[in-house]
C-alpha atoms as a PDB file:
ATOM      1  CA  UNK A   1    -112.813 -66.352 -94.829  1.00  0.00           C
ATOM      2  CA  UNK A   2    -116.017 -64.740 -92.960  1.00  0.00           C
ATOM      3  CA  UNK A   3    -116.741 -63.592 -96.302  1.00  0.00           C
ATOM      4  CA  UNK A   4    -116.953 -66.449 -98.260  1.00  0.00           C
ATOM      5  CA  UNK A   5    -118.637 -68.424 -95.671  1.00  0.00           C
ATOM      6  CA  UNK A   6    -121.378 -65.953 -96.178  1.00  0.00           C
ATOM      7  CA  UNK A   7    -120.859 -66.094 -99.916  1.00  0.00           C
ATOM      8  CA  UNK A   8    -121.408 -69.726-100.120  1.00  0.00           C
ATOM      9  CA  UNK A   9    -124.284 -69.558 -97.618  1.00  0.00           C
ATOM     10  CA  UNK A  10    -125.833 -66.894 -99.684  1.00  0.00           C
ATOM     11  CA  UNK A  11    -125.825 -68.682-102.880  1.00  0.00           C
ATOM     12  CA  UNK A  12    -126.638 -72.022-101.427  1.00  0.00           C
ATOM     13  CA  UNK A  13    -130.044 -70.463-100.190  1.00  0.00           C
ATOM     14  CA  UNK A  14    -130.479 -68.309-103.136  1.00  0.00           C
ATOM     15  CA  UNK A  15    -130.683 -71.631-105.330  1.00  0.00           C
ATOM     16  CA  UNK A  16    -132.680 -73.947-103.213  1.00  0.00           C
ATOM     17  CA  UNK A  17    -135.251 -71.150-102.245  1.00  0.00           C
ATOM     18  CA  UNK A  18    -135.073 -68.834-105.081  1.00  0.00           C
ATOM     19  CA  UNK A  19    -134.890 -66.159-102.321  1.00  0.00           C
ATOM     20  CA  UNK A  20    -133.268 -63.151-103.685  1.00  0.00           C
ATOM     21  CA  UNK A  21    -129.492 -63.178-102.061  1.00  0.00           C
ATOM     22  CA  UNK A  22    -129.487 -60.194-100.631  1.00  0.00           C
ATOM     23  CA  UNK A  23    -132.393 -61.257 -98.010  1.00  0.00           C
ATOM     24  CA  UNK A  24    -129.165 -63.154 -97.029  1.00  0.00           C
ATOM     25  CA  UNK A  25    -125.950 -61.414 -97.489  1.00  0.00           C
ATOM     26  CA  UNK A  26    -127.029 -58.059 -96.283  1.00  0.00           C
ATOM     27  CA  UNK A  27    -128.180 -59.250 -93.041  1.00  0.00           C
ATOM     28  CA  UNK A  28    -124.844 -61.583 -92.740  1.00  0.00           C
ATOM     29  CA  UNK A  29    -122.658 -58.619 -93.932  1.00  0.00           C
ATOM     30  CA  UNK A  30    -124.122 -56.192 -91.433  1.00  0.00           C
ATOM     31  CA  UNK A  31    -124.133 -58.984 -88.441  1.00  0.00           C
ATOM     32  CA  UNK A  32    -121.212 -61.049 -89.429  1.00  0.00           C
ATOM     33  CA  UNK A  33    -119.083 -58.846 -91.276  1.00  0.00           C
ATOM     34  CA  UNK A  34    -119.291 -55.291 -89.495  1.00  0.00           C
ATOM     35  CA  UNK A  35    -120.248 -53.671 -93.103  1.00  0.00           C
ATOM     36  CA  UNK A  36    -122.552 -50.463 -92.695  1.00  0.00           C
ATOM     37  CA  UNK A  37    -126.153 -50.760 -94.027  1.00  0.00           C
ATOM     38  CA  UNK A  38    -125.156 -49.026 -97.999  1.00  0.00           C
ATOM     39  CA  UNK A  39    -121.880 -50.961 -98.431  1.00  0.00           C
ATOM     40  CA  UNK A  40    -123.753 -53.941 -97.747  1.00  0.00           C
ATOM     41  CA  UNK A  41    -126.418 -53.333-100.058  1.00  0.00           C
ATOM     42  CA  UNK A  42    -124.375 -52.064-102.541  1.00  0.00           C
ATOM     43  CA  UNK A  43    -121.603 -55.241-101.851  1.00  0.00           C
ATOM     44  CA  UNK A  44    -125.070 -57.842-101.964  1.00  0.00           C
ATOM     45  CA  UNK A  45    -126.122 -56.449-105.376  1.00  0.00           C
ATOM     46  CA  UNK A  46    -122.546 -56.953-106.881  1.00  0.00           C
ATOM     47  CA  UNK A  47    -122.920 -60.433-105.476  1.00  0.00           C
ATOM     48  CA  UNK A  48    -126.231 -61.028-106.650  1.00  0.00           C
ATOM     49  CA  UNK A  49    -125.130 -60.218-110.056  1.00  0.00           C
ATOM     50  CA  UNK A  50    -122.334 -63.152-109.921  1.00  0.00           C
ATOM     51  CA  UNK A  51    -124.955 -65.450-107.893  1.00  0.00           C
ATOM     52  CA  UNK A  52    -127.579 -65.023-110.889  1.00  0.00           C
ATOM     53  CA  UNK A  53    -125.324 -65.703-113.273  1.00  0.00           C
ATOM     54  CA  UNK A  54    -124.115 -68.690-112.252  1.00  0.00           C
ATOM     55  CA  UNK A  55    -127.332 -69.944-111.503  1.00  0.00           C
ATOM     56  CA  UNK A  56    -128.956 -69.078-114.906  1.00  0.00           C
ATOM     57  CA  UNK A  57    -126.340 -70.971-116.954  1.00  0.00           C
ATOM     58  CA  UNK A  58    -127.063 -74.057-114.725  1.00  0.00           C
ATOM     59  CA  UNK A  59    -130.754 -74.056-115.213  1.00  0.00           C
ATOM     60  CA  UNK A  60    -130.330 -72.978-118.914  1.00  0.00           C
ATOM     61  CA  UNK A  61    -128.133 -75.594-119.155  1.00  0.00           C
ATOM     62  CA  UNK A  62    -130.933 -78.388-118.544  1.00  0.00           C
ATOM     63  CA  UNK A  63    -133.762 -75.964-120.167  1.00  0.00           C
ATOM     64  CA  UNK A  64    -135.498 -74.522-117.783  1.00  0.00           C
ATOM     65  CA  UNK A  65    -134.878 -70.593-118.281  1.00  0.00           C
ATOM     66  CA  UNK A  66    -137.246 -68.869-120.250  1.00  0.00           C
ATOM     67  CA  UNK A  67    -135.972 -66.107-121.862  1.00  0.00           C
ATOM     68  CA  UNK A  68    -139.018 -63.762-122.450  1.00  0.00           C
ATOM     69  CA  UNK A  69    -140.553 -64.765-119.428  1.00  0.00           C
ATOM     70  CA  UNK A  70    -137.055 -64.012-117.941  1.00  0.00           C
ATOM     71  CA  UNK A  71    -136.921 -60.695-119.521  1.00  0.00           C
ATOM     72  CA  UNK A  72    -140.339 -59.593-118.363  1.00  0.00           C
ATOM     73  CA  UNK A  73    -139.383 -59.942-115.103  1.00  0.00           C
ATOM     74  CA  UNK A  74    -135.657 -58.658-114.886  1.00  0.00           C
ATOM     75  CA  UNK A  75    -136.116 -56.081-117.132  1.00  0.00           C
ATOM     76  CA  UNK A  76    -138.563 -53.930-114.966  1.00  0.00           C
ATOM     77  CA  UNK A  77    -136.456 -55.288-111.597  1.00  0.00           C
ATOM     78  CA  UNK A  78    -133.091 -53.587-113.232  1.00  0.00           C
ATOM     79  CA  UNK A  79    -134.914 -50.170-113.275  1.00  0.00           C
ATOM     80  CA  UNK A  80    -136.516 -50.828-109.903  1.00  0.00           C
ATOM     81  CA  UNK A  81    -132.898 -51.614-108.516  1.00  0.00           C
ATOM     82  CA  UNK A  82    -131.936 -48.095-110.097  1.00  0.00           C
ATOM     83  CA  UNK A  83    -134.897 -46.610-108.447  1.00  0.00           C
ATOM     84  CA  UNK A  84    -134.640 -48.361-104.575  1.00  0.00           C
ATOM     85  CA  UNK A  85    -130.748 -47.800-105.115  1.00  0.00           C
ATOM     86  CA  UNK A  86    -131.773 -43.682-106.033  1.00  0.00           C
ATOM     87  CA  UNK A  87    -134.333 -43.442-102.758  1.00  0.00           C
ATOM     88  CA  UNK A  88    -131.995 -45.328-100.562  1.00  0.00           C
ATOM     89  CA  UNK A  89    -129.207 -42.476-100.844  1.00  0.00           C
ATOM     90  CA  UNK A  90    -131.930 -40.177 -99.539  1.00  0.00           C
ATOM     91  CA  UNK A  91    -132.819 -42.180 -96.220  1.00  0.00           C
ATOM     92  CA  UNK A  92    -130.867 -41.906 -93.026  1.00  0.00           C
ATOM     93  CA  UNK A  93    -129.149 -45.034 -91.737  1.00  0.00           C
ATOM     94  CA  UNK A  94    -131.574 -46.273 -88.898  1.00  0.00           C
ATOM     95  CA  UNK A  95    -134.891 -45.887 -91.602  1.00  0.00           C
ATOM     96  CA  UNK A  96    -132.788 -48.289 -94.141  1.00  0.00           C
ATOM     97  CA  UNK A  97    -132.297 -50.577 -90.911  1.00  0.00           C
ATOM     98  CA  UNK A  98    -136.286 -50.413 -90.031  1.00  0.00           C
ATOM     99  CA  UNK A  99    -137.282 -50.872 -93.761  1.00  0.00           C
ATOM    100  CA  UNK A 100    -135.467 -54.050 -94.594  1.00  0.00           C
ATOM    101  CA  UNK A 101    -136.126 -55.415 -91.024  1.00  0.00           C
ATOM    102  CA  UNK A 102    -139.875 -54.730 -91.831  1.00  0.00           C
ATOM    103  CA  UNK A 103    -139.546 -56.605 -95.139  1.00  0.00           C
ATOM    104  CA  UNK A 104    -137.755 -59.322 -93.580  1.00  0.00           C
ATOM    105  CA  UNK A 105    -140.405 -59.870 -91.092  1.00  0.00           C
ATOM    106  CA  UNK A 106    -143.575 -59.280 -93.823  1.00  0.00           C
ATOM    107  CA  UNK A 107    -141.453 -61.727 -96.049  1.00  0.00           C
ATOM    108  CA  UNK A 108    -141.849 -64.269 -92.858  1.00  0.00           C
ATOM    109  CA  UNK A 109    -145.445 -63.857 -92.074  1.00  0.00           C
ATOM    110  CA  UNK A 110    -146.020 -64.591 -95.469  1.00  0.00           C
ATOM    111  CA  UNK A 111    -144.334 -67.513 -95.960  1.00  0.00           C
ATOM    112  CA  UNK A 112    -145.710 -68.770 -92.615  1.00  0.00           C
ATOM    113  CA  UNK A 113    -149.210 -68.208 -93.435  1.00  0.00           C
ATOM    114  CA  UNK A 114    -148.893 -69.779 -96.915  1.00  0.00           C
END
């Protein structure tokens, strides 16, 4: 149940923010769930996969997905994600923990100061 509570928060967020999920679900599986910093991450992008899905057919459904514009933007983000996912197996536990707490916090101040 934890699980999809976390699910449904993630998703809810992800649509009415267009925050990527996993600046949700990775935090909630590691706090809420117990999950260890890679299974998370690895469990979020799964997710995220599912999440964007479903939210592309909605918005394509009342035209508002552009396809090129779309690809020029996931495109270069898939090989990214193959990158981060690359360097990430290559970092210990506790400088995965400081990274993504350091985005989450640069991610604030810049929405704060917008």
């Amino acid at each position: 149940m934890r699980l999809v509570l976390i699910g449904v928060t993630a998703g809810f967020f992800s649509a009415l923010f267009g925050v990527g999920g996993g600046i949700v679900i990775v935090p909630l599986l590691v706090l809420a769930a117990g999950f260890e910093e890679r299974s998370a991450t690895a469990t979020s992008l799964a997710a995220i996969g599912i999440t964007a899905l479903a939210g592309v057919l909605f918005y394509a459904y009342h035209g508002r997905v552009d396809v090129g514009e779309a690809a020029l933007v996931g495109l270069p983000a898939a090989l990214g994600a193959v990158a981060g996912s690359a360097l990430q197996q290559r970092l210990r536990r506790r400088e995965i923990s400081l990274l993504f707490s350091a985005l989450l916090v640069a991610v604030a101040v810049r929405l704060l100061l917008q």
